[in-house]
Protein backbone atom coordinates (compact mmCIF):
# COMPACT_ATOMS: atom_id res chain seq x y z
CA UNK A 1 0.00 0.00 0.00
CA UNK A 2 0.93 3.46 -0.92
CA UNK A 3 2.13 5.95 1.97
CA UNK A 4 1.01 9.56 1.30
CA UNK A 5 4.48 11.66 1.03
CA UNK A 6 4.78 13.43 4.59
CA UNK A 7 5.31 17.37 3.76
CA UNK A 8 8.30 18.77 5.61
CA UNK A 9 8.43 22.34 3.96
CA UNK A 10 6.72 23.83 7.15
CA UNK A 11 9.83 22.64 9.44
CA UNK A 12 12.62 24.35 6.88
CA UNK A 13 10.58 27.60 7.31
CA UNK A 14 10.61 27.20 11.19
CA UNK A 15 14.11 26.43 11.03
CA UNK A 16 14.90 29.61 9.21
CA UNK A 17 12.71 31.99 11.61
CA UNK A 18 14.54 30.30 14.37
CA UNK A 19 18.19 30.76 12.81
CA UNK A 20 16.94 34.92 11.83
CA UNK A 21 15.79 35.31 15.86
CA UNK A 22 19.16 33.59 16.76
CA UNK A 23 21.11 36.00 14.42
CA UNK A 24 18.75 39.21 15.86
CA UNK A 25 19.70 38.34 19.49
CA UNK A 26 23.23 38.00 19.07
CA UNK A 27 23.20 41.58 17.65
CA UNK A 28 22.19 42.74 20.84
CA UNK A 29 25.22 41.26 22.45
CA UNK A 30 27.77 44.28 23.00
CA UNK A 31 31.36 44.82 21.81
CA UNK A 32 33.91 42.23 23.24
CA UNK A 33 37.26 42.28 23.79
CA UNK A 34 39.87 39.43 23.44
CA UNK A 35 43.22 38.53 24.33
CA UNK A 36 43.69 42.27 23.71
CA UNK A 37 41.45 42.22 20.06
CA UNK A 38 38.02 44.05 19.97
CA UNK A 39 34.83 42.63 18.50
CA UNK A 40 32.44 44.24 17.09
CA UNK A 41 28.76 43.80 17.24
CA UNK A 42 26.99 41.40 14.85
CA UNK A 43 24.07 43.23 13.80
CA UNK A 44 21.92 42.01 11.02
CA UNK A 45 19.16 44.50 11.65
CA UNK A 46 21.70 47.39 11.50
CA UNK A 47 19.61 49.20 8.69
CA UNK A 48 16.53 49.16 10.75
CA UNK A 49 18.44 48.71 14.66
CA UNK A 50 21.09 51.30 16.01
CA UNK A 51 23.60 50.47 19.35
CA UNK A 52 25.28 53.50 20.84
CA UNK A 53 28.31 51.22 22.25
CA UNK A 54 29.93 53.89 23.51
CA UNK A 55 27.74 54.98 26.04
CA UNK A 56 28.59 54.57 29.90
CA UNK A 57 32.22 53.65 28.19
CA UNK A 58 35.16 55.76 30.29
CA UNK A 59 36.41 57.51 27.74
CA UNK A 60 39.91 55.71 26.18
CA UNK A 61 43.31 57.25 27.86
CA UNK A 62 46.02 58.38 24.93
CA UNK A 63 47.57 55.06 23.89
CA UNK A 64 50.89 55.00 22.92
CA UNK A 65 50.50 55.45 19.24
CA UNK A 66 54.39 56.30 18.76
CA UNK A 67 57.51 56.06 20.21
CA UNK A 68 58.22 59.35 22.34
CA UNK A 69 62.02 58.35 21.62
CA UNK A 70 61.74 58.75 17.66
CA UNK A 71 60.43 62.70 18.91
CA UNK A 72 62.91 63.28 20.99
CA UNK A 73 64.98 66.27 19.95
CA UNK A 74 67.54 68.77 21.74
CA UNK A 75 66.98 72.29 20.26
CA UNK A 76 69.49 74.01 21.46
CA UNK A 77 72.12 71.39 19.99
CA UNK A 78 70.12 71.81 16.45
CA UNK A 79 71.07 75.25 16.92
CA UNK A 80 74.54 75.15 17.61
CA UNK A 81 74.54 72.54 15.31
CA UNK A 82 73.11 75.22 12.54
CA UNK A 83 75.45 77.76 13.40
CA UNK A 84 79.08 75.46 13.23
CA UNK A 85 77.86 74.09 10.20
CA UNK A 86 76.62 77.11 7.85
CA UNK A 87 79.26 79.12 8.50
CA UNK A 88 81.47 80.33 5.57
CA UNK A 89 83.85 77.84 3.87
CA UNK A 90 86.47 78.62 1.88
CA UNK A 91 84.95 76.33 -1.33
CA UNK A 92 82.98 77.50 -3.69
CA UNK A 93 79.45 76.47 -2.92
CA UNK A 94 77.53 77.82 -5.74
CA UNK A 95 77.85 76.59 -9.81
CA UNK A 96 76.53 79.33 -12.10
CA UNK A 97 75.80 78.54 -15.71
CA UNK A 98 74.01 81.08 -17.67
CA UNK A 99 72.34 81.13 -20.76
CA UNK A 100 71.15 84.77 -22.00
CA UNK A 101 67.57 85.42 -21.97
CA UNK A 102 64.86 87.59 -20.90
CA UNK A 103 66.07 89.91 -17.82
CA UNK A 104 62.04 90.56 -17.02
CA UNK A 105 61.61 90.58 -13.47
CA UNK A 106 58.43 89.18 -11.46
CA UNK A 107 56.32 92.38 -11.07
CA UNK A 108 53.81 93.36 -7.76
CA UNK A 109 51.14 91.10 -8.12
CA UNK A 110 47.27 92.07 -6.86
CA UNK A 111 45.19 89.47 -4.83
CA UNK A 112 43.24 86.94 -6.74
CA UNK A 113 39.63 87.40 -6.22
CA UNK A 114 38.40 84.55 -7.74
CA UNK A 115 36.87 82.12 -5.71
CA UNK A 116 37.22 77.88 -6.71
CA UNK A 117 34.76 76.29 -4.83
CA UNK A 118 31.07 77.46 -2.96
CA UNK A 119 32.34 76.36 0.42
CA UNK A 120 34.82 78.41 2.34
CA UNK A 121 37.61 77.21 5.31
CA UNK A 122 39.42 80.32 6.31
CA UNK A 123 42.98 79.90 7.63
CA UNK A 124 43.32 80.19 11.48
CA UNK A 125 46.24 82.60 11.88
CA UNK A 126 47.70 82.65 15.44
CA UNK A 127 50.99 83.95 14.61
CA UNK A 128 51.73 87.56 16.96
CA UNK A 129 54.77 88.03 15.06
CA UNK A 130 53.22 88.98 11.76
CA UNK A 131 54.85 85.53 9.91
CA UNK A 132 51.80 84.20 7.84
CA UNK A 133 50.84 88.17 6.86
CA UNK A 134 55.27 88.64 6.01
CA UNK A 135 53.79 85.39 3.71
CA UNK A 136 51.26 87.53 2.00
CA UNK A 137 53.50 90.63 1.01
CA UNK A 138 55.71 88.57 -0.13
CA UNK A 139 53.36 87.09 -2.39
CA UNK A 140 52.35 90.06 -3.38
CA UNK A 141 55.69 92.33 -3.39
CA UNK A 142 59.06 90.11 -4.12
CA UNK A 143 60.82 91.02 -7.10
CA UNK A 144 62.18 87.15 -6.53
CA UNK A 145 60.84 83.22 -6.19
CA UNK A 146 58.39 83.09 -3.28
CA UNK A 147 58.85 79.61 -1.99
CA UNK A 148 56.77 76.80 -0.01
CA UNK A 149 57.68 74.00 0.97
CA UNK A 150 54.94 71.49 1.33
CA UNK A 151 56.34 68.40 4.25
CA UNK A 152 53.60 65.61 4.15
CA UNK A 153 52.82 61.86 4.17
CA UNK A 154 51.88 59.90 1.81
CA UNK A 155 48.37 61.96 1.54
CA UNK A 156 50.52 63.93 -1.08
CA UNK A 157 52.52 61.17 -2.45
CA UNK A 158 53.39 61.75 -6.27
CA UNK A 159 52.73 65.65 -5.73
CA UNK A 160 48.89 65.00 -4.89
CA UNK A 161 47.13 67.81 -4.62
CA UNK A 162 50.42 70.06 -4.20
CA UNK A 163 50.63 69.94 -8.50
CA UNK A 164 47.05 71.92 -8.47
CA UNK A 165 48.42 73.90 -5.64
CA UNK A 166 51.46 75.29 -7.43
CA UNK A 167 49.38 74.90 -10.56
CA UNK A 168 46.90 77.63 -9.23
CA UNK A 169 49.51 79.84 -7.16
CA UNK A 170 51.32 80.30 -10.44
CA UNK A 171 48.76 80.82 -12.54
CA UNK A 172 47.65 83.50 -9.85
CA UNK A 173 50.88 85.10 -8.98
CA UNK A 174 53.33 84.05 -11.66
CA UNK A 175 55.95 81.36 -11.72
CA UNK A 176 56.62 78.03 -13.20
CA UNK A 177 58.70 74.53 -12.80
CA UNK A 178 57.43 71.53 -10.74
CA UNK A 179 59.38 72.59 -7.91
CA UNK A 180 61.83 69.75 -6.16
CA UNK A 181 62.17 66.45 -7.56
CA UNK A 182 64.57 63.80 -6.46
CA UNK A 183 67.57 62.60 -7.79
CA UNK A 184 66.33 58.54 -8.14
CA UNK A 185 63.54 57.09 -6.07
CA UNK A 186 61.43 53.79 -6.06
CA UNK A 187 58.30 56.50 -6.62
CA UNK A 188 59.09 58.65 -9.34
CA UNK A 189 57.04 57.15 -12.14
CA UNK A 190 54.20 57.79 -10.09
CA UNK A 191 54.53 61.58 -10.65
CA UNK A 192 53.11 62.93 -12.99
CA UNK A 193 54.46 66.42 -12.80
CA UNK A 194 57.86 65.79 -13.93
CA UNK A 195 59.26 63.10 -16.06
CA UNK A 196 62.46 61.37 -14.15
CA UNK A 197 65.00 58.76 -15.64
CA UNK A 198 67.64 57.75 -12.93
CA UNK A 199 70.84 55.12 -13.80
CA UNK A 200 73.55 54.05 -11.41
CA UNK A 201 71.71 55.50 -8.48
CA UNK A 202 71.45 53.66 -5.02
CA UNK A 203 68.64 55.35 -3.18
CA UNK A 204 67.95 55.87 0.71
CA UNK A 205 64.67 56.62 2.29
CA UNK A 206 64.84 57.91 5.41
CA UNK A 207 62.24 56.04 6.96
CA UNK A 208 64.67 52.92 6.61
CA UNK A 209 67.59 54.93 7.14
CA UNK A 210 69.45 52.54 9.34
CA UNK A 211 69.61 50.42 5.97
CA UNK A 212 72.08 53.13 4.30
CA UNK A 213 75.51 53.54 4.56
CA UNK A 214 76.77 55.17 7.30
CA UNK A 215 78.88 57.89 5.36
CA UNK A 216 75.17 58.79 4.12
CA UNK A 217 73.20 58.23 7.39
CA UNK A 218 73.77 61.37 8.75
CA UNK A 219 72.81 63.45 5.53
CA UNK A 220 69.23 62.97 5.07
CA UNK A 221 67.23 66.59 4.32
CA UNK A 222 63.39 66.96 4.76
CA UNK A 223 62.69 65.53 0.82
CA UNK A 224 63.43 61.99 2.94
CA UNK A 225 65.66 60.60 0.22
CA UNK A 226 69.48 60.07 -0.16
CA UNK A 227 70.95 58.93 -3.41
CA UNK A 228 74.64 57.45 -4.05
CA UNK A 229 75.88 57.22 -7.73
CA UNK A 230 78.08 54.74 -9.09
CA UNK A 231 80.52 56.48 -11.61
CA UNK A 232 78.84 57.74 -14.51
CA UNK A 233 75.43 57.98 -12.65
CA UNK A 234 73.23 60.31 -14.31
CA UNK A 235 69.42 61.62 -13.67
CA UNK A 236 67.50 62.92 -16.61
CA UNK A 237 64.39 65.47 -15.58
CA UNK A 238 62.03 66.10 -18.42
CA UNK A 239 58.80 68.53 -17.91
CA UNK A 240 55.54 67.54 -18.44
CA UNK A 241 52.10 68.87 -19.50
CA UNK A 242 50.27 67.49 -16.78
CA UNK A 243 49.93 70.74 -14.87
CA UNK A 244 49.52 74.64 -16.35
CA UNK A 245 53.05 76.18 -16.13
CA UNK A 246 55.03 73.08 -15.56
CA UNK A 247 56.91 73.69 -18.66
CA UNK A 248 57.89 77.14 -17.87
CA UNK A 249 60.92 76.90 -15.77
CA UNK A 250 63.81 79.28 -16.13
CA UNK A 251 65.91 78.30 -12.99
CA UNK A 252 66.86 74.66 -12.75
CA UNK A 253 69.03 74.13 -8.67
CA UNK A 254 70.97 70.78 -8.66
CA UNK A 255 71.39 69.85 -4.87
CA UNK A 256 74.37 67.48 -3.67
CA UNK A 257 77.14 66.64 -1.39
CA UNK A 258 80.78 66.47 -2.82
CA UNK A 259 83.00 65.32 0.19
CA UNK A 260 86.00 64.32 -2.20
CA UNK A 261 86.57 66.13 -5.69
CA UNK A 262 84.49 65.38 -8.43
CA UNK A 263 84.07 66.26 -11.83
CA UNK A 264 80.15 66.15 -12.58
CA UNK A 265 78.42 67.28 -16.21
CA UNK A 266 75.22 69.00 -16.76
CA UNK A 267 73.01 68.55 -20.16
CA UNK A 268 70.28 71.25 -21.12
CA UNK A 269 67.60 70.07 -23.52
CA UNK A 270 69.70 67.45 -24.60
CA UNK A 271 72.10 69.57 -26.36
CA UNK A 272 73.97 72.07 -24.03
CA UNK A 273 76.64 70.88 -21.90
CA UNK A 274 79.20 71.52 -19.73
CA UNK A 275 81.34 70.44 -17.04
CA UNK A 276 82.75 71.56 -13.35
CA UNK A 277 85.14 70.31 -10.72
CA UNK A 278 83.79 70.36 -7.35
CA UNK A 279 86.20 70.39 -4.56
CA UNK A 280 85.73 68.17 -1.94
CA UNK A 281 83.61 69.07 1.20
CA UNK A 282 81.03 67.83 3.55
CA UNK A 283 79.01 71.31 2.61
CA UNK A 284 75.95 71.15 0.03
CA UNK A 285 76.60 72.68 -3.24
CA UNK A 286 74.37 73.68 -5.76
CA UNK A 287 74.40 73.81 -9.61
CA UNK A 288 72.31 76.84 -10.63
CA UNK A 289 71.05 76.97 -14.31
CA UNK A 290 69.66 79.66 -15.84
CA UNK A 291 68.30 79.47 -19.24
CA UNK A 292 65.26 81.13 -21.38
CA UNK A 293 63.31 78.06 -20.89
CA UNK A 294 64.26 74.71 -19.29
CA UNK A 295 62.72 71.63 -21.02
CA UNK A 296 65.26 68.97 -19.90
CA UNK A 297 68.16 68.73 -17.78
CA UNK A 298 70.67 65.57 -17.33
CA UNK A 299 72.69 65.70 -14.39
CA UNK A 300 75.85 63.09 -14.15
CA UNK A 301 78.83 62.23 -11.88
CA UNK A 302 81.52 61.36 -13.84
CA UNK A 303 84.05 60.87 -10.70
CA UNK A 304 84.45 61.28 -7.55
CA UNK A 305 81.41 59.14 -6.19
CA UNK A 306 82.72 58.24 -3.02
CA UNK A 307 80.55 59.72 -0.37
CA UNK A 308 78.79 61.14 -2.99
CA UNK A 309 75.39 62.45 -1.91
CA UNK A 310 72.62 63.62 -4.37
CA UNK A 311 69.47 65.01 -3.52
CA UNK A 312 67.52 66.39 -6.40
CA UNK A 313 66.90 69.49 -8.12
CA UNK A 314 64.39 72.47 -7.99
CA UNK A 315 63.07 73.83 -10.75
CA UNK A 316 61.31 77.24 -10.85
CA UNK A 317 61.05 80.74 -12.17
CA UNK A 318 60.40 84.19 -10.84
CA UNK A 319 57.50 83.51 -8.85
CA UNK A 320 55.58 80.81 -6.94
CA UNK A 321 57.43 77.52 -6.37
CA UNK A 322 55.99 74.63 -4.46
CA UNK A 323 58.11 71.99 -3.29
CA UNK A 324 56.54 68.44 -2.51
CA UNK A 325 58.38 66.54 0.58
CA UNK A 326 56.19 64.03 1.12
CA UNK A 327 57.49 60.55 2.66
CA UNK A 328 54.94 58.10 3.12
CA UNK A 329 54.17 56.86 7.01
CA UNK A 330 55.65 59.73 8.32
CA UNK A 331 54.15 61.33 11.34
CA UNK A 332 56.19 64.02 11.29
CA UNK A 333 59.02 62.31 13.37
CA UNK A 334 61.19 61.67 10.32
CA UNK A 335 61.76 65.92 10.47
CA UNK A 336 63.65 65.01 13.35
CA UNK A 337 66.09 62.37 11.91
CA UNK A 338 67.38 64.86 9.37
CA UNK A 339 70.58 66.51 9.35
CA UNK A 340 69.53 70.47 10.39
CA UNK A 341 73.11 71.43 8.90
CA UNK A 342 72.22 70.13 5.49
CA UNK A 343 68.10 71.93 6.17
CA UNK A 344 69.64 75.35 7.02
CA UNK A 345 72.04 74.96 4.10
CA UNK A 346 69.47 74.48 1.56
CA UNK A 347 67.33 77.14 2.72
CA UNK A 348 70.41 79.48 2.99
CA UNK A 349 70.23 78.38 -1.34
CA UNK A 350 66.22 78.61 -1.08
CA UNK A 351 65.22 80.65 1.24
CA UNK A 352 61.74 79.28 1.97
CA UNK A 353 58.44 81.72 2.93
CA UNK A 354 56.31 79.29 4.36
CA UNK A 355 56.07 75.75 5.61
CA UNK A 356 53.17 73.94 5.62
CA UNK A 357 53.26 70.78 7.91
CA UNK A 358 50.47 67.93 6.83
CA UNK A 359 50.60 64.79 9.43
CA UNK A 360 48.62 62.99 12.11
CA UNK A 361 47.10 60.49 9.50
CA UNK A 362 49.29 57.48 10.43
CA UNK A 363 48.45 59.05 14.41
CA UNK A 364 44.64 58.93 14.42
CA UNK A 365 42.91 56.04 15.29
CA UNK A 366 39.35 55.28 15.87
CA UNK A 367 37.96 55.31 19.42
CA UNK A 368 41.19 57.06 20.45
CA UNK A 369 40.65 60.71 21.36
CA UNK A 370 43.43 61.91 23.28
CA UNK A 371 46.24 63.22 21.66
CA UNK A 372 48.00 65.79 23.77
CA UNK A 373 51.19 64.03 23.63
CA UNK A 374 51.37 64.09 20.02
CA UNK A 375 49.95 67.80 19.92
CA UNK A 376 53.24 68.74 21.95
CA UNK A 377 55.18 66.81 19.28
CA UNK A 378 53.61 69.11 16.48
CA UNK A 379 55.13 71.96 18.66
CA UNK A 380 58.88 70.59 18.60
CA UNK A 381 58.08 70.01 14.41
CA UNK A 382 57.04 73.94 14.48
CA UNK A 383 59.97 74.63 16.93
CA UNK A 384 62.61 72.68 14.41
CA UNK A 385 61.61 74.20 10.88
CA UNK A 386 62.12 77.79 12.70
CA UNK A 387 65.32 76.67 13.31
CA UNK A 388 66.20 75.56 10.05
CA UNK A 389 64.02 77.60 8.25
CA UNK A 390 64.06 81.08 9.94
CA UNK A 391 62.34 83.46 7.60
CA UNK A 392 59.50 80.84 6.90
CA UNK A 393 55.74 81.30 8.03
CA UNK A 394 54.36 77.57 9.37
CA UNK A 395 51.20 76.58 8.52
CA UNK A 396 50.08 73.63 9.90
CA UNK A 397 47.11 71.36 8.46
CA UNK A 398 44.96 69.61 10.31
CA UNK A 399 44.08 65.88 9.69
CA UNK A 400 42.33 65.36 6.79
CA UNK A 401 38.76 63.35 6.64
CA UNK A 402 38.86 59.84 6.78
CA UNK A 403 35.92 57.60 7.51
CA UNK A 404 35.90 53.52 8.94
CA UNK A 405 33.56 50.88 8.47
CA UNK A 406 30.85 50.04 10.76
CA UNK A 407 27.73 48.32 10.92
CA UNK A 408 25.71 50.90 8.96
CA UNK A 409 28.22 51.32 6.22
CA UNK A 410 31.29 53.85 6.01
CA UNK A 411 30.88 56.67 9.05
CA UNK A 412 33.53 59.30 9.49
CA UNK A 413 36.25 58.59 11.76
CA UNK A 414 35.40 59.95 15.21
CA UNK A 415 38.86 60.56 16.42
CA UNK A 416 39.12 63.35 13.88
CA UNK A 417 37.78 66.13 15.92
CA UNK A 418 40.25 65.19 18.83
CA UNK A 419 42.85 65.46 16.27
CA UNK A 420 41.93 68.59 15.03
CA UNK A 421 42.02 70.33 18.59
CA UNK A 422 45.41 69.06 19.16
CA UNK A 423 46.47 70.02 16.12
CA UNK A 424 45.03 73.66 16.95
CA UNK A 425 46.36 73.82 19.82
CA UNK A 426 49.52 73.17 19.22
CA UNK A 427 49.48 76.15 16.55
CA UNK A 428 47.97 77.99 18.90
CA UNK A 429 50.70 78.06 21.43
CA UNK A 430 53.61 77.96 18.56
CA UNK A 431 51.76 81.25 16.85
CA UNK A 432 52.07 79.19 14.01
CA UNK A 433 48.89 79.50 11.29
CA UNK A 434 46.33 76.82 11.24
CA UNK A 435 44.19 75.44 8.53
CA UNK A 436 41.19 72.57 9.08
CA UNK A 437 41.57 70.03 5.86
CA UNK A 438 38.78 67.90 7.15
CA UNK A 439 36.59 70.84 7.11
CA UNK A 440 37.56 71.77 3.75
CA UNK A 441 36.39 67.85 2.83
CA UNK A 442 33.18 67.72 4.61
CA UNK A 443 32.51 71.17 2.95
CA UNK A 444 32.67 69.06 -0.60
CA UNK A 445 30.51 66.09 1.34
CA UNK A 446 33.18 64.34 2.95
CA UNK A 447 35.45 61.14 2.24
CA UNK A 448 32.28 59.56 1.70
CA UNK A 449 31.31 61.58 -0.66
CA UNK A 450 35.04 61.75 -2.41
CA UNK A 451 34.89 57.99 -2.87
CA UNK A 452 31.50 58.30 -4.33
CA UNK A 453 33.04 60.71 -6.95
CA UNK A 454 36.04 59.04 -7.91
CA UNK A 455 37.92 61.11 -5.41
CA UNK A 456 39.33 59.07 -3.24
CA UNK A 457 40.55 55.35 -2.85
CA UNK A 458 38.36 52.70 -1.65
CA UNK A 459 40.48 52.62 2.17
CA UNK A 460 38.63 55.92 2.45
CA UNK A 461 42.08 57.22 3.73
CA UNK A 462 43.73 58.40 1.02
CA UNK A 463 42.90 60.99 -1.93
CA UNK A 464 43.72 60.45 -6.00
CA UNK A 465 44.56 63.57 -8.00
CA UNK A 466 41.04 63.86 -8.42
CA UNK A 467 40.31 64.87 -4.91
CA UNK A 468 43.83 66.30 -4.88
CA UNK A 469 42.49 69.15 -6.84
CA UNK A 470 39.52 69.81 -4.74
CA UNK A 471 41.76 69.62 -1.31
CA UNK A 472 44.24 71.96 -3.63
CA UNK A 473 41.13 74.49 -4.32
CA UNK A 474 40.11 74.91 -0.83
CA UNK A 475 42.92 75.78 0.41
CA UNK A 476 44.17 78.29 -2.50
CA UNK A 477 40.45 79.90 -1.64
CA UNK A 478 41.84 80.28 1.65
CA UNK A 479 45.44 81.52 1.22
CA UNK A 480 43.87 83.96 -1.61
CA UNK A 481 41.95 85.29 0.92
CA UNK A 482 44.77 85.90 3.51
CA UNK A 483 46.65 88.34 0.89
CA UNK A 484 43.22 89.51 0.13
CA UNK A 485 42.47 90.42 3.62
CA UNK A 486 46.67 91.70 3.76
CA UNK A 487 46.21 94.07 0.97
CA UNK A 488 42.90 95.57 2.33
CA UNK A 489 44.71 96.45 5.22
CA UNK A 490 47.69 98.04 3.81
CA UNK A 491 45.52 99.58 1.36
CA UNK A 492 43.48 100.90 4.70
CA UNK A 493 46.45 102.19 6.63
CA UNK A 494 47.82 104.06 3.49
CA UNK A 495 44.80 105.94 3.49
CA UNK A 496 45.14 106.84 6.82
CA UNK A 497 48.80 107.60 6.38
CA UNK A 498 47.63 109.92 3.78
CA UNK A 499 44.61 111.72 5.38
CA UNK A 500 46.78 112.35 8.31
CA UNK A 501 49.48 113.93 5.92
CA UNK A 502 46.69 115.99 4.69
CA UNK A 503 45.49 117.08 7.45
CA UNK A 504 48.70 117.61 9.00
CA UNK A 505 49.47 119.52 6.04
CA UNK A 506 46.26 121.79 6.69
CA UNK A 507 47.41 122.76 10.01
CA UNK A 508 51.17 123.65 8.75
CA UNK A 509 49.51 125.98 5.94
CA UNK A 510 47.46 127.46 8.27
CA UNK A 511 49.89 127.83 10.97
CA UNK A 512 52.64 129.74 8.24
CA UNK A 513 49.78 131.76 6.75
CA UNK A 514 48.97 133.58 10.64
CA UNK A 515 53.03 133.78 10.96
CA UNK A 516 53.46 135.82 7.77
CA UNK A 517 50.19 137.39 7.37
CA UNK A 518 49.00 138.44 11.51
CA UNK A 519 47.29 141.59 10.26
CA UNK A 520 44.68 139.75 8.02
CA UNK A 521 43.95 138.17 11.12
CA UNK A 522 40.80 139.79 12.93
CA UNK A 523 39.96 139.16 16.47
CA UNK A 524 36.69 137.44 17.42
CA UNK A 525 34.50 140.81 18.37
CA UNK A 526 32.55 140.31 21.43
């Protein structure tokens, strides 16, 4: 006899309503943590079902995110350190070649007034001394380069966002090059800004810099890289298109240390050359070429390599030059592991006007929102580029936006207003100038909304070229503004320079006309 088939179906959907509570209540199990490794909560319901975790929670104490050691730095040897080391030699330190060309000079320059983007972050300026507004007439006033140097992490790897920086500056306030680029590194196909072809080079980042040799070691400068040559080591720099103005360099600076003689040869456009003897000496030297335009230059050491230290080059022209030192998973520590000799040398060649400072990415963490250690490490960063770079405003950028991935999809980092006060603060109390680059984001719609637009990377950390040039924007809105504000001011206390003169002048008149002329002066009748 035939069985009727028994109809399970009904038990696989109570086994499925009983799995879906099971899942639902263990979302209402809180964070755990361990063997020292947080949980999060399993929430399946988190588009309908929220957990605040963090209430009741005693708020996290500032972890050791770095070693305090790698910060540690003695000023007042830096100093004395500066001042044995930069004074005059009897070597030549400076290579001129000359090619005849235009002898136009960079003329005053008026404020830009137009504005790149709706949204607006001002710059905070704390500075008594008058550094960031010294920034602005220079901008507006030198007959000469007006330089910045731009130290960063890897944020502005490849000359991210810093190429529509100088791209903008220049196109604003005249000038033209890519600014520094390195003698040979692992990263220079990445930028885009300048073309660079490096054979026979051995090159040192400083971020591994127990890996060089020691002759090198102690010669790192803020670019992060040291390069040694073999003999007949050469670097080729070719400009590019990529950026307005890149092409119009007129001033090319080759940067090295000769300790014994050398005999080195530079190439322009391929076609030029010419050779010099460099006596040997542990100071930095610099080849400075000067042509009508600079489309190439080859640089090559044809003897003389040991000890041998190349940097890079700078190229530039009257005007704004922007010079990218980034060095990737730096948190600004790295400054410190520099020589300050070879810094102050440089910028005895350079002469920098401002210095912005861009770090605390690698710092931040989420759920971590103390930071008042590393905000009095910002102040010995601010503290060792015045030493080194004396004449330079500092501008210090807060962290940038970043968001992290939780149970209702990507959320901005919360540590990033903690950040930004420490940041601030220590800007503050340095009188250094202070501008928010998270706000500038979240004024655009955030990392979120970078990533959405091709902006951004898909970490949510890190910006493309893309987003460089929004970040870039913002803050030439903002430094715009500055001279803007500089210029109304002057402009304002001229005037009242002036009316007093008048007025002044008034009274004089008046004065001389009673001395010469009493009797055509009536008494008041009664």
């Amino acid at each position: 006899m035939n069985e009727t088939p028994r109809d399970y179906a009904h038990r696989s959907w109570l086994a499925v309503t009983a799995l879906i509570a099971l899942l639902a209540a263990v979302g209402f199990i809180p964070p755990q943590r361990i063997g020292g490794v947080t949980l999060r909560r399993a929430n399946i319901l988190s588009d309908l079902l929220t957990f605040d975790d963090t209430a009741g929670a005693e708020p996290a104490e500032e972890p050791a995110l770095f070693d305090e050691e790698e910060f540690h730095i003695d000023m007042e040897a830096v100093a004395e350190r500066i001042v044995a080391d930069t004074t005059p030699h009897c070597v030549q330190r400076t290579f001129e070649w000359r090619l005849p060309g235009d002898t136009l000079r960079r003329e005053a320059q008026r404020p830009d007034t137009v504005r790149l983007l709706a949204g607006f972050t001002p710059i905070e300026d704390f500075s008594a001394d008058g550094r960031m507004q010294a920034f602005c007439d220079t901008l507006l006033d030198a007959r000469r380069p007006v330089r910045i140097a731009f130290l960063g992490d890897s944020f502005v790897e490849g000359d991210i966002l810093t190429a529509d920086l100088r791209e903008r500056l220049q196109c604003a306030y005249g000038g033209g090059g890519t600014g520094f680029a390195p003698m040979a590194s692992p990263l220079t196909a990445f930028r885009r800004s300048v073309r660079t072809q490096s054979k026979g080079w051995t090159s040192y980042n400083i971020m591994q810099r127990k890996s060089a040799p020691e002759a090198l070691r102690g010669n790192f400068y803020v670019s992060g890289w040291v390069c040694q040559p073999a003999p007949g080591a050469s670097t080729r720099w070719e400009s590019t298109d990529f950026r307005e103005r890149l092409d119009a360099a007129t001033t090319a600076r080759i940067l090295f240390i000769s300790p014994a003689e050398s005999r080195v040869e530079v190439i322009l456009d391929d076609t030029l050359r010419r050779e010099f003897t460099v006596e040997g000496d542990a100071s930095v030297r610099q080849i400075a070429v000067t042509a009508p335009r600079i489309g190439s230059l080859e640089f090559r050491v044809l003897s003389g390599t040991e000890g041998f230290t190349g940097y890079g080059a700078v190229f530039e022209s009257e005007g704004v030059s922007v010079d990218n030192y980034s060095v990737r998973s730096n948190n600004g520590q790295a400054m410190f592991w520099t020589n300050p000799s070879v810094d102050a040398q440089i910028n005895a060649m350079l002469r920098y006007d401002l210095v912005v400072l861009q770090y605390g990415l690698n710092i931040m963490q989420q759920g971590v929102h103390a930071y008042s250690t590393y905000s009095g490490q910002v102040e010995k960063m601010i503290a060792f580029v015045r030493e080194c770079f004396p004449d330079a405003a500092v501008l210090v950028l807060g962290v940038s936006d970043r968001s992290v991935k939780s149970d209702a999809g990507f959320v901005p980092m919360d540590a990033i207003p903690a950040m930004l006060a420490c940041q601030r603060a220590a800007a503050e109390r340095t009188g250094a100038a202070f501008w928010p680059t998270s706000d500038a984001m979240r004024a655009e719609g955030g990392m979120e909304s970078f990533v959405r637009n091709g902006w951004a990377g898909k970490d949510f950390t890190h910006i493309n070229y893309a987003g460089g040039r929004r970040v870039a924007w913002a803050l030439t809105d903002a430094l715009n503004a500055a001279v803007r504000t500089r210029c109304e001011e002057r402009q304002a206390a001229e005037l009242r320079s002036r009316m007093q003169q008048e007025l002044l002048d008034s009274l004089q008149r008046e004065k001389l006309r009673r001395e010469l002329l009493p009797a055509a002066v009536k008494p008041l009748q009664p």
